[in-house]
N, C-alpha and C. Protein backbone atom coordinates (compact mmCIF):
# COMPACT_ATOMS: atom_id res chain seq x y z
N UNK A 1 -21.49 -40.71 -158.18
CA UNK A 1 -22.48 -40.13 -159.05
C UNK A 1 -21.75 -39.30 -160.11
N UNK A 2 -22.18 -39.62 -161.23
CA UNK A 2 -21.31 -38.79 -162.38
C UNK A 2 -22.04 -37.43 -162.87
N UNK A 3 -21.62 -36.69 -163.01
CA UNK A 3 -22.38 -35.45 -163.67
C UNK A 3 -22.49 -35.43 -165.13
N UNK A 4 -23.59 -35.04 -165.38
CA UNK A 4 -24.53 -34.95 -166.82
C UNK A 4 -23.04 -34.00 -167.46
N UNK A 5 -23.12 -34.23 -168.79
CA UNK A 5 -21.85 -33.41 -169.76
C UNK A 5 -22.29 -32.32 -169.64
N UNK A 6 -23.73 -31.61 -169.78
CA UNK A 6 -23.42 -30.01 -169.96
C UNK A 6 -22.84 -29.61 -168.74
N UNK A 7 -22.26 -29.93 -167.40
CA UNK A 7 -21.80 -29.45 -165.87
C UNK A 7 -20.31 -29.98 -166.59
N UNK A 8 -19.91 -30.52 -167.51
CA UNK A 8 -18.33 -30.31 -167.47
C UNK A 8 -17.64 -29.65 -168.41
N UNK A 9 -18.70 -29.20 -169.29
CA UNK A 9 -18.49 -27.91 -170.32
C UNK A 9 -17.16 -27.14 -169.87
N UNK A 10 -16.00 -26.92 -170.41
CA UNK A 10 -15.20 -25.62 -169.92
C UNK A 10 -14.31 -26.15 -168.98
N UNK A 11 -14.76 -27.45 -168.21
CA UNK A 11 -13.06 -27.72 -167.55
C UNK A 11 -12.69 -28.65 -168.15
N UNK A 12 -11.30 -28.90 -167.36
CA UNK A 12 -10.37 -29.14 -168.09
C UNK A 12 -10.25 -30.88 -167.36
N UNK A 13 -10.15 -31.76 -168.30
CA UNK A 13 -10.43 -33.16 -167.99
C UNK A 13 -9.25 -33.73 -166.63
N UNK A 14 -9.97 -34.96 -165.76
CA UNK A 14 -8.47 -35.09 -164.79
C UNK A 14 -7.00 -35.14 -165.42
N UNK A 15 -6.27 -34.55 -164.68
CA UNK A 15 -4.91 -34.97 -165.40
C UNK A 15 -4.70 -36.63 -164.90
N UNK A 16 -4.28 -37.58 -166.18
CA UNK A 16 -4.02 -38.41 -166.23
C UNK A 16 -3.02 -38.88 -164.59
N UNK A 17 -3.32 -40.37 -164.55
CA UNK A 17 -2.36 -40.93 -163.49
C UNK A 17 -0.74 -41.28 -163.70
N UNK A 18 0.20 -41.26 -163.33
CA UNK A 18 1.42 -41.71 -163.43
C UNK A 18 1.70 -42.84 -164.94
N UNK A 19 1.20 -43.57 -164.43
CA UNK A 19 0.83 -44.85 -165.52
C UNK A 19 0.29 -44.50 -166.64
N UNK A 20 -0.70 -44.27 -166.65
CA UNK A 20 -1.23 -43.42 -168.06
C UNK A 20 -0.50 -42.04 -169.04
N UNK A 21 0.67 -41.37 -168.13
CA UNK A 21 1.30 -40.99 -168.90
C UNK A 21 2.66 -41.18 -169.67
N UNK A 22 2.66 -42.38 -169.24
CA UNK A 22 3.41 -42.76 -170.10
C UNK A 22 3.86 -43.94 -171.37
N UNK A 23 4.01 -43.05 -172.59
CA UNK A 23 3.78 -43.76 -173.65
C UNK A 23 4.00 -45.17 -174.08
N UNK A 24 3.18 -46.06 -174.78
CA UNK A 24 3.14 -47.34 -175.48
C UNK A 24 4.13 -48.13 -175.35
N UNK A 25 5.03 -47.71 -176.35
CA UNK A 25 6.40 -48.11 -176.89
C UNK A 25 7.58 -48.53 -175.58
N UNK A 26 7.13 -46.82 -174.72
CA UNK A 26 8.48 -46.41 -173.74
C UNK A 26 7.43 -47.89 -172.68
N UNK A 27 6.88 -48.05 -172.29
CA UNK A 27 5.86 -48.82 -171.19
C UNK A 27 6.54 -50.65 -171.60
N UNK A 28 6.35 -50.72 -173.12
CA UNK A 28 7.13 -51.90 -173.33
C UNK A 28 8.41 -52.29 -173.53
N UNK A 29 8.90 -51.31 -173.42
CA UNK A 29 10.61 -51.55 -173.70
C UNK A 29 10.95 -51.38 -171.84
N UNK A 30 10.65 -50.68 -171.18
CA UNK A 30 10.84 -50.80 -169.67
C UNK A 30 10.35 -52.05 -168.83
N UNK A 31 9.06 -52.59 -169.59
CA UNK A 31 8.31 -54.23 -168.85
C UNK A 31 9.33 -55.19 -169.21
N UNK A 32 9.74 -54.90 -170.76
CA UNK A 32 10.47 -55.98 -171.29
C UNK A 32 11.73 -56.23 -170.53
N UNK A 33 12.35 -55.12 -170.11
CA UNK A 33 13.72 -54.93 -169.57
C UNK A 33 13.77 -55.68 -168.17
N UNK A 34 12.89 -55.35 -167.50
CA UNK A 34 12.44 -55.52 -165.71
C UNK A 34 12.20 -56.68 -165.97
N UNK A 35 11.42 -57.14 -166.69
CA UNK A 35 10.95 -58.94 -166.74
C UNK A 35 12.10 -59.46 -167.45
N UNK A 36 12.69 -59.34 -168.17
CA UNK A 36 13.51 -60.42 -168.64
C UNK A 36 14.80 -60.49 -167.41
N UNK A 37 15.38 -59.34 -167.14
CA UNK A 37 16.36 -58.82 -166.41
C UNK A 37 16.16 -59.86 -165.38
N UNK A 38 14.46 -59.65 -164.50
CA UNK A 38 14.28 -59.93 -163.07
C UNK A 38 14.31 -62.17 -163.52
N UNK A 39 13.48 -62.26 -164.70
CA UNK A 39 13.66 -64.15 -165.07
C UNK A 39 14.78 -64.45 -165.34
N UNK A 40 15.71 -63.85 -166.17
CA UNK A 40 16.93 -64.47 -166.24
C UNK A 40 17.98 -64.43 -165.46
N UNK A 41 18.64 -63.16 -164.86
CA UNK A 41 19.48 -63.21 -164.43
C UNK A 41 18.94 -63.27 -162.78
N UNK A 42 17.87 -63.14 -162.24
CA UNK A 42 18.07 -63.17 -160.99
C UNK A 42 17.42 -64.77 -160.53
N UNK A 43 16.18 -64.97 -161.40
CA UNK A 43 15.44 -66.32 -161.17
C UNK A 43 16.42 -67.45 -161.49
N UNK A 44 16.43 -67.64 -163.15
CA UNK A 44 17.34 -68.45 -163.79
C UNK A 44 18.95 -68.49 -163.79
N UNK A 45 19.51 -67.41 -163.50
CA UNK A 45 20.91 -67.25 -163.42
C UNK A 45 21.25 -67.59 -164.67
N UNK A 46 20.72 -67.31 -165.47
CA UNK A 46 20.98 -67.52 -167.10
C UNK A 46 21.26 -66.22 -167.92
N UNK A 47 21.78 -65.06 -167.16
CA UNK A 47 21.94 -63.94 -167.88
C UNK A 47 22.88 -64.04 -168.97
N UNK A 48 23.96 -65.02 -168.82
CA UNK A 48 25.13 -64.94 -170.13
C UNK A 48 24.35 -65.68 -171.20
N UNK A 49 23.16 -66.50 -171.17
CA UNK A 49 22.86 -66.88 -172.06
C UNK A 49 22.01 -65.81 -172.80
N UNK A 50 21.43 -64.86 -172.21
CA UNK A 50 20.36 -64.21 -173.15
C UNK A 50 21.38 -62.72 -173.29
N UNK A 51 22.69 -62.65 -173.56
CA UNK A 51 23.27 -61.19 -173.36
C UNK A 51 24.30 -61.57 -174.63
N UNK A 52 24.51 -60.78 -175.58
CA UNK A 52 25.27 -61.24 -176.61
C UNK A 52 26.77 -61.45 -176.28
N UNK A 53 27.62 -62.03 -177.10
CA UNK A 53 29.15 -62.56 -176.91
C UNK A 53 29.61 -63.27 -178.46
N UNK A 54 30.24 -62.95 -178.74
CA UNK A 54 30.80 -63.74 -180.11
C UNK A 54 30.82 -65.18 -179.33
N UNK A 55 31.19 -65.81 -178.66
CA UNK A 55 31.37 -67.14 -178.15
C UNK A 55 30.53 -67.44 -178.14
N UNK A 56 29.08 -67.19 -177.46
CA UNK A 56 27.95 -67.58 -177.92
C UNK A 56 27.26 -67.56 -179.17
N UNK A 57 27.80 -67.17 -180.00
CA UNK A 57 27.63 -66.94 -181.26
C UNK A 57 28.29 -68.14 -182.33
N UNK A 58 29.00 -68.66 -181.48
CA UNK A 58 29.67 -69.46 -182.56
C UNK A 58 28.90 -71.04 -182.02
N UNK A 59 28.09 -70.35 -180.94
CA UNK A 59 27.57 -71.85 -180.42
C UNK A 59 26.01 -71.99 -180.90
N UNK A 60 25.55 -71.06 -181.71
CA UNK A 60 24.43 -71.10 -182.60
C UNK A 60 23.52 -70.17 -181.73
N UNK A 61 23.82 -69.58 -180.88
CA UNK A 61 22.78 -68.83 -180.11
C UNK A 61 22.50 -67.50 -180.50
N UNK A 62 22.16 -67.25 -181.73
CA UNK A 62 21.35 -66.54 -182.45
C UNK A 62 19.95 -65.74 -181.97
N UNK A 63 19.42 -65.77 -180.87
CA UNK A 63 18.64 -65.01 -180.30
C UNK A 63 19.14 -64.11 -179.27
N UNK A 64 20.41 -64.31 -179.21
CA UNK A 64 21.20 -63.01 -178.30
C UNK A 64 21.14 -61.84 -179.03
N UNK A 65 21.29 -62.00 -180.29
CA UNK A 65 20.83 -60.63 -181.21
C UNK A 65 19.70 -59.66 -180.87
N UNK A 66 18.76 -60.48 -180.57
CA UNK A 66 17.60 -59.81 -179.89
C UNK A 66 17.41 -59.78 -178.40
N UNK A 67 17.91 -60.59 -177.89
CA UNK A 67 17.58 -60.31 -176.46
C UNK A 67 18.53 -59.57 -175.50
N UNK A 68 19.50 -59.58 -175.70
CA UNK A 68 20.87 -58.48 -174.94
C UNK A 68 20.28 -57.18 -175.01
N UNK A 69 19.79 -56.53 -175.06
CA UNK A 69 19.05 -55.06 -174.84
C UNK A 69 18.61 -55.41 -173.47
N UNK A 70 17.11 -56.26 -173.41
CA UNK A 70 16.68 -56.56 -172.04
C UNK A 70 17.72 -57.31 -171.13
N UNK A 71 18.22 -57.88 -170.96
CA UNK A 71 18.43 -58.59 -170.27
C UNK A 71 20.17 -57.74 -169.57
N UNK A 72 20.36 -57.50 -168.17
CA UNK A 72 21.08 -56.89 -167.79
C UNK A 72 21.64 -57.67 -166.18
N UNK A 73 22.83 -57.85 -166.15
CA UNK A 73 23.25 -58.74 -165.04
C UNK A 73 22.97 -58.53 -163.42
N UNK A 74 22.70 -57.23 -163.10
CA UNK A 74 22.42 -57.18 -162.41
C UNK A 74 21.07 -56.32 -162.13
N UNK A 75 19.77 -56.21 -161.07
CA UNK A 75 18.61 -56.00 -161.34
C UNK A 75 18.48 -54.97 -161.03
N UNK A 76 19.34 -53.85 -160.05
CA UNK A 76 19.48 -52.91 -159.96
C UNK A 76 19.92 -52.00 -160.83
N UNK A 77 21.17 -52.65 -161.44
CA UNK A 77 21.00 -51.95 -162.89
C UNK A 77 19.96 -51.37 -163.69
N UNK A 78 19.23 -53.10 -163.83
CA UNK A 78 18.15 -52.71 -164.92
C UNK A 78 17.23 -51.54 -164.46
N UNK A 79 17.04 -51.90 -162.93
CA UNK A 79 16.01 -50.85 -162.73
C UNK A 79 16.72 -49.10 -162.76
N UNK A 80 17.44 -49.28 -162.34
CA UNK A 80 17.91 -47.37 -163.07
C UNK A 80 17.91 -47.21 -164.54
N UNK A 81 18.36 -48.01 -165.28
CA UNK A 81 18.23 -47.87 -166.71
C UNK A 81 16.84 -47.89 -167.35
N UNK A 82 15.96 -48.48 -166.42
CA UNK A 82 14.36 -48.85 -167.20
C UNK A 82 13.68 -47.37 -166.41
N UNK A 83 14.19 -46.56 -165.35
CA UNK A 83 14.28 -45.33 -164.98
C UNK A 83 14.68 -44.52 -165.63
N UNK A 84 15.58 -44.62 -166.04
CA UNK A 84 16.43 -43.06 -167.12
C UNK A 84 15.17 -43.42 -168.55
N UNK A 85 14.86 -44.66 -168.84
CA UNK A 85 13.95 -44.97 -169.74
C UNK A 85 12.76 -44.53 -169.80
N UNK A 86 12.28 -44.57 -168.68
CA UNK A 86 10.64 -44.00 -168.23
C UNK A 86 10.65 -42.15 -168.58
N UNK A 87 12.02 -41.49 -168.22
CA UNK A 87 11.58 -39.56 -168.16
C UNK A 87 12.17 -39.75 -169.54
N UNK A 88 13.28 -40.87 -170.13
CA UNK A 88 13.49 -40.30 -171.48
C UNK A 88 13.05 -40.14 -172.56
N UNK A 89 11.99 -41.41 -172.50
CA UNK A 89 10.64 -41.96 -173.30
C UNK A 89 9.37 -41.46 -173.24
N UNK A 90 9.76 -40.41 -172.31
CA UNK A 90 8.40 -39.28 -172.10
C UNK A 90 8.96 -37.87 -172.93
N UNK A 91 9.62 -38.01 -172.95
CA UNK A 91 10.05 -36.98 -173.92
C UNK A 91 9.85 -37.13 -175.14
N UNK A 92 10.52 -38.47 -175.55
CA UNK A 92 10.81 -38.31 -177.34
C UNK A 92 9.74 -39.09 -178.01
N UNK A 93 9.27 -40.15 -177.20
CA UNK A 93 7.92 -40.89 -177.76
C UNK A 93 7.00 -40.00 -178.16
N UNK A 94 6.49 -39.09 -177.79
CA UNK A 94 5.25 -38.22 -177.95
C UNK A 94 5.96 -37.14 -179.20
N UNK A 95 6.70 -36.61 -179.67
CA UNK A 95 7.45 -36.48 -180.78
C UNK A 95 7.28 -37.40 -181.63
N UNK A 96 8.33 -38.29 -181.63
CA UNK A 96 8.33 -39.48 -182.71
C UNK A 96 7.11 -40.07 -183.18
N UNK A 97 6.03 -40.60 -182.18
CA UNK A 97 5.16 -41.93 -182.18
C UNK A 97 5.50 -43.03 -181.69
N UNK A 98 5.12 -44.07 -181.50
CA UNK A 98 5.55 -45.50 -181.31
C UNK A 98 6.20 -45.77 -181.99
N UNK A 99 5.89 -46.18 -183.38
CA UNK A 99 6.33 -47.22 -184.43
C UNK A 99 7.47 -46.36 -184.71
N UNK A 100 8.24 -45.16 -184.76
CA UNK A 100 9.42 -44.54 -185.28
C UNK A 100 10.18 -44.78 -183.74
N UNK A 101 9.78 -44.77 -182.72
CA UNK A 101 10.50 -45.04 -181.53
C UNK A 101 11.46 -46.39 -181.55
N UNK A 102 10.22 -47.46 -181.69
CA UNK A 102 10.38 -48.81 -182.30
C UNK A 102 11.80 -48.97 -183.07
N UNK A 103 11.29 -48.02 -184.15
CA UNK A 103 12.48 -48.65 -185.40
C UNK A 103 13.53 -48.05 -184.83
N UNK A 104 14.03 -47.13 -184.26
CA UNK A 104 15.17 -46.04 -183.36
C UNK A 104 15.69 -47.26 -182.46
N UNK A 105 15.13 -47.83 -181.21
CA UNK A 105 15.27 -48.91 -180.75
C UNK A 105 15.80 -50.19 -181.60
N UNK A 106 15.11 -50.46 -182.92
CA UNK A 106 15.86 -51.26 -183.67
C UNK A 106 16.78 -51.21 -183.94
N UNK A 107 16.96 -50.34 -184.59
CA UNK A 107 18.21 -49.98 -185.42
C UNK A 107 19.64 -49.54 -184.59
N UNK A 108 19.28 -48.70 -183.08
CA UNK A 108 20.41 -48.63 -182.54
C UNK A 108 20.62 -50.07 -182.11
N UNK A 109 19.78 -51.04 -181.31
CA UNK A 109 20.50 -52.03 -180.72
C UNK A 109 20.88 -53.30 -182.03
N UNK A 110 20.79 -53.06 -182.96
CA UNK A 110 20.92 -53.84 -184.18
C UNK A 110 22.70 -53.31 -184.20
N UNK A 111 22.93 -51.77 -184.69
CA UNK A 111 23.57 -51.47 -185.17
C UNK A 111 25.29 -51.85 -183.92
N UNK A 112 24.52 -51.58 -182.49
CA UNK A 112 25.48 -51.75 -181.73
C UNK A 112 25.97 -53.10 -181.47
N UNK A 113 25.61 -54.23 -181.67
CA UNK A 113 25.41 -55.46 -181.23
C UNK A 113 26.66 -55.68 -182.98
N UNK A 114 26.36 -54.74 -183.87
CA UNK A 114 27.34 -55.56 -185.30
C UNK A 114 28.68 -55.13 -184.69
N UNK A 115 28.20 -53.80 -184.07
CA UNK A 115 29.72 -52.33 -184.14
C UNK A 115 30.63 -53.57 -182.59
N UNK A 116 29.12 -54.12 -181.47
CA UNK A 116 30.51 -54.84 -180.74
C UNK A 116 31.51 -55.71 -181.21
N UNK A 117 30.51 -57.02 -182.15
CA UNK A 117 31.23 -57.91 -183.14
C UNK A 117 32.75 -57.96 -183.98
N UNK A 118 32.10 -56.43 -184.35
CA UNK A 118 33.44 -56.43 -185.37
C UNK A 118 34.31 -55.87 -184.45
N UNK A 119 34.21 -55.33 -183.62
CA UNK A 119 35.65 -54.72 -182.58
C UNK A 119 36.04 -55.56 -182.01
N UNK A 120 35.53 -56.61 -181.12
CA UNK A 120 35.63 -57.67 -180.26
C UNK A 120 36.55 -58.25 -181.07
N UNK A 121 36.47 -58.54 -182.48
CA UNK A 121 37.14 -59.78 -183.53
C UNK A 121 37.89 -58.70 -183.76
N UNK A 122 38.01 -57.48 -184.52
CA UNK A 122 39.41 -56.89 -184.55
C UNK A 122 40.86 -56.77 -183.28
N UNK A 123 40.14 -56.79 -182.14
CA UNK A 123 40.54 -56.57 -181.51
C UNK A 123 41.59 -57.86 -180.88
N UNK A 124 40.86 -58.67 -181.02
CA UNK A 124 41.10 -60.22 -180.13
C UNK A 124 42.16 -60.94 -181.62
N UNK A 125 42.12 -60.15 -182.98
CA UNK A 125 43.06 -60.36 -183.99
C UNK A 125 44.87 -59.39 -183.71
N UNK A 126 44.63 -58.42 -183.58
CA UNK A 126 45.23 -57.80 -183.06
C UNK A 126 45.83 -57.79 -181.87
N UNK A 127 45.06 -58.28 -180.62
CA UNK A 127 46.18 -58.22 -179.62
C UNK A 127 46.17 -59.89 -178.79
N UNK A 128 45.39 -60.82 -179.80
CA UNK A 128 45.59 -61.98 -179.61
C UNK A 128 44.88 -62.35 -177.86
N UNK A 129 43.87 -61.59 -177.03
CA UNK A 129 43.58 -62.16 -175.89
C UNK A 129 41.86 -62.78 -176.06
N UNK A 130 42.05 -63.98 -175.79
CA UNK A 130 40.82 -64.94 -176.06
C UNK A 130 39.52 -64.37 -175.32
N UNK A 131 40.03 -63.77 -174.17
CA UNK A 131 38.42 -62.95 -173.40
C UNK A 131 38.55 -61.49 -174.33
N UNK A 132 38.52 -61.62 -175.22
CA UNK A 132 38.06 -60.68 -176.08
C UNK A 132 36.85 -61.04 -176.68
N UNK A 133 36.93 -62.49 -176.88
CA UNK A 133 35.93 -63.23 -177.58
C UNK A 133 34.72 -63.50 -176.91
N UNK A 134 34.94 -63.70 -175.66
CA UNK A 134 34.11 -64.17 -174.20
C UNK A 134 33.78 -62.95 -173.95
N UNK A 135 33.81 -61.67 -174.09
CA UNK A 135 32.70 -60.20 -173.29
C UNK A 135 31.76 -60.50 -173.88
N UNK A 136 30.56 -60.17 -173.19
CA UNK A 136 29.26 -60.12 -173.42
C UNK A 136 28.97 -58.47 -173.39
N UNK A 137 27.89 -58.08 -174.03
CA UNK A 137 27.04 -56.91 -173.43
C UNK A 137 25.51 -57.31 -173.73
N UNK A 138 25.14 -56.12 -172.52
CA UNK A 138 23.34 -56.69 -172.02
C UNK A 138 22.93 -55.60 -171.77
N UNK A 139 21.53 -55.06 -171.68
CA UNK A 139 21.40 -53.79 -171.23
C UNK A 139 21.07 -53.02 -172.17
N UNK A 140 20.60 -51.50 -171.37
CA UNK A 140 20.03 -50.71 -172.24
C UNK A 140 20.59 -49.31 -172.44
N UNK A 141 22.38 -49.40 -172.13
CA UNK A 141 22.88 -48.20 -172.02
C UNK A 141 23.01 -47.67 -173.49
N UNK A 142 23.39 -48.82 -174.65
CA UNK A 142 23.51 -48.09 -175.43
C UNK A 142 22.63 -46.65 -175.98
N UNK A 143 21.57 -47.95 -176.11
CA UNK A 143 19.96 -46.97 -176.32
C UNK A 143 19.30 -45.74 -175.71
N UNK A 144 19.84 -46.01 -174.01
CA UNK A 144 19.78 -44.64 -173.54
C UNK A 144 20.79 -43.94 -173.83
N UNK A 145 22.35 -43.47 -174.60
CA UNK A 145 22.51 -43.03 -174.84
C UNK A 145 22.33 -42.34 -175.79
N UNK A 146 21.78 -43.26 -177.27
CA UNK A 146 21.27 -42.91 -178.86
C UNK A 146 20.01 -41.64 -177.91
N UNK A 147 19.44 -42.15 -177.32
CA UNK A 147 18.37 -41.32 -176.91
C UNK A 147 18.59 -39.73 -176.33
N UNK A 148 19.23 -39.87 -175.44
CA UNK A 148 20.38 -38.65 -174.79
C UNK A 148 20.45 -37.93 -176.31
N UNK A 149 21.02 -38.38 -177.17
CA UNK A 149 21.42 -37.81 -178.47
C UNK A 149 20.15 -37.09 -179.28
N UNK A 150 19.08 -38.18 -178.99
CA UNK A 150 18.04 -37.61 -179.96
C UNK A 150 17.37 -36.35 -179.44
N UNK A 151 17.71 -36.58 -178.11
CA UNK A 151 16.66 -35.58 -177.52
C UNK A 151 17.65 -34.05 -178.01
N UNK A 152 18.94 -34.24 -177.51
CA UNK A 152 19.41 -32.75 -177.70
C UNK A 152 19.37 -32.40 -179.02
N UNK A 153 19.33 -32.98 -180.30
CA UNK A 153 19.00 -32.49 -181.34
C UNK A 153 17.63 -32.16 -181.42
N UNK A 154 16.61 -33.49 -181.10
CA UNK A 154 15.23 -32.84 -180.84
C UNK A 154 14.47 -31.32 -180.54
N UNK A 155 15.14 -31.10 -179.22
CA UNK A 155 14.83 -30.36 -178.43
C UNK A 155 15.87 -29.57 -177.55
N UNK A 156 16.84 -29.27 -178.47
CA UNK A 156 17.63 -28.37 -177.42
C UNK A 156 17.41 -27.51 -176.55
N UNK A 157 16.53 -26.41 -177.00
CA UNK A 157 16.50 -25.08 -175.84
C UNK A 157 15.33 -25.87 -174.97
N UNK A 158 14.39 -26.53 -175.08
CA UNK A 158 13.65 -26.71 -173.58
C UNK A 158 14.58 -26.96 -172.66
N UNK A 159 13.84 -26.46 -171.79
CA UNK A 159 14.43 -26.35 -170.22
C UNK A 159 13.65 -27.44 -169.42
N UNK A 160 14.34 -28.60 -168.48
CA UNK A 160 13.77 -29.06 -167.53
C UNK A 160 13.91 -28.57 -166.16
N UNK A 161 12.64 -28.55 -165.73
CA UNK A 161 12.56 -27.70 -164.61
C UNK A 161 13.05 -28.44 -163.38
N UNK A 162 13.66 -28.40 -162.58
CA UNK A 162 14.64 -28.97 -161.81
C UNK A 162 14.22 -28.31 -159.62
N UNK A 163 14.71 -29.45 -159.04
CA UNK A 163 14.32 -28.61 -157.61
C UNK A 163 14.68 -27.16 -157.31
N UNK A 164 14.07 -26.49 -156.32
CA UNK A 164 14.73 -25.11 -155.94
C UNK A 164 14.61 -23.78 -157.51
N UNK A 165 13.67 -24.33 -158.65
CA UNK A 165 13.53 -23.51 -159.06
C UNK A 165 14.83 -23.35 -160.58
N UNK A 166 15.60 -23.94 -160.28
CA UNK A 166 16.61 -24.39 -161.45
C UNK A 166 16.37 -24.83 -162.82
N UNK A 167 16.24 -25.02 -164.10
CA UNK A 167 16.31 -25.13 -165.05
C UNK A 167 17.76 -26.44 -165.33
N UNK A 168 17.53 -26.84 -166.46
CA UNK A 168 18.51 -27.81 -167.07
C UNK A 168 18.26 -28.03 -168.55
N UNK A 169 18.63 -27.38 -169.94
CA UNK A 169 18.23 -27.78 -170.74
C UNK A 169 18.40 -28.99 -171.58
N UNK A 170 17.50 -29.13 -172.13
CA UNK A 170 17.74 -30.63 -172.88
C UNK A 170 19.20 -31.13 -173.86
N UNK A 171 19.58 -29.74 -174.32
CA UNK A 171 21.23 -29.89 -175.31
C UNK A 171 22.29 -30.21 -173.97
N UNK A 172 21.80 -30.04 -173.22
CA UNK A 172 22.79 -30.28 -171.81
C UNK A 172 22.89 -31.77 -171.00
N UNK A 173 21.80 -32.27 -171.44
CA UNK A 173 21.43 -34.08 -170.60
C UNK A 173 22.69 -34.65 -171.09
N UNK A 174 22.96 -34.56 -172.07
CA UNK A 174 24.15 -36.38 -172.17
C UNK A 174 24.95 -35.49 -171.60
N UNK A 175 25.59 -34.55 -171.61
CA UNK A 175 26.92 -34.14 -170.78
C UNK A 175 26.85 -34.78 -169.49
N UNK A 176 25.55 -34.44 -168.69
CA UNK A 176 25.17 -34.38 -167.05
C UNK A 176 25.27 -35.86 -167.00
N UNK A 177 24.64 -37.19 -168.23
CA UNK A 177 24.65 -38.02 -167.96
C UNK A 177 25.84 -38.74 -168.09
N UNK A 178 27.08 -38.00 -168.90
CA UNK A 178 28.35 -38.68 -168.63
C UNK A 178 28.88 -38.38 -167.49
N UNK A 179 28.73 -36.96 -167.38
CA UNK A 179 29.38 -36.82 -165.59
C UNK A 179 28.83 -37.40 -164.54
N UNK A 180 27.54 -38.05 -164.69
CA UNK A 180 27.06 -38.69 -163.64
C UNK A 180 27.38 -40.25 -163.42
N UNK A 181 27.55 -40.74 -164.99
CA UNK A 181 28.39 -42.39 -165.11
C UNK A 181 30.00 -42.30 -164.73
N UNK A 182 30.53 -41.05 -164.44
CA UNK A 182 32.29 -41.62 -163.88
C UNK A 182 31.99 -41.38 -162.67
N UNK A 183 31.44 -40.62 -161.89
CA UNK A 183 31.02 -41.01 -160.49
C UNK A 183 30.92 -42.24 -159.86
């Protein structure tokens, strides 16, 4: 039985469910990741095909440009990364909007996918080893790191509130998250 609106005058509406709080953009870049991740590399075993590589590149496979973000070799991976994605995308989405999230997402995995290219080929000129040519990258570390970045400029002094009453501020995350990747 629902109650008539003048009985909800003055409170304060349910707080949203898990799912519902979290934003548009961040909701499709985490489905996209988990589904492509979980069809290609675990169903199809086709992860080197959808993960960029200059070698594949010279074989006309031109949609690695776009799809190497999602697609990550192993599924456990993806799922911690589509995790660090879910609290990081609750942060900066609701700042930004969607569509500026979007283009942030563009533009870093655009920009990283040229910056591997040209190193891979400087590199494989320079010290002459052919699996220079053959690395792939897949995944969404870059992006969670651009993000790590945005946030501490974003939002430095907030504090995340942490177990036992602890604090962690936001200019402080990429440090914690490099010390937590050499572990």
């Amino acid at each position: 039985m629902s109650l008539p609106i003048s009985d909800l005058r003055g409170q304060s509406p349910p707080p949203p469910n898990f799912l519902q709080s979290i934003p548009l953009a961040t909701r499709v870049l985490v489905i996209s990741s988990v589904g492509c991740t979980l069809l290609f590399s675990s169903l199809l075993k086709a992860d080197q095909v959808y993960q960029f590589s200059l070698s594949g590149m010279s074989w006309g496979r031109l949609w690695t440009l776009a799809t190497y973000p999602f697609v990550d070799s192993y599924i456990l991976h993806a799922l911690a990364m589509s995790t660090v994605l879910l609290f990081l995308g609750r942060i900066i989405e609701p700042v930004w909007g969607a569509k500026e999230f979007f283009n942030f997402f563009a533009f870093v995995t655009s920009t990283v996918v040229v910056e591997f290219a040209v190193l891979s080929f400087a590199l494989f000129g320079v010290l002459g080893f052919h699996s220079l040519l053959m690395a792939s990258i897949g995944g969404l570390g870059a992006f969670l790191s651009a993000c790590l970045i945005a946030i501490r400029q974003l939002l430095p002094e907030t504090a995340l509130r942490l177990a036992a009453g602890a604090t962690l501020r936001y200019k402080h995350l990429p440090a914690v998250a490099l010390a937590g990747s050499l572990l």
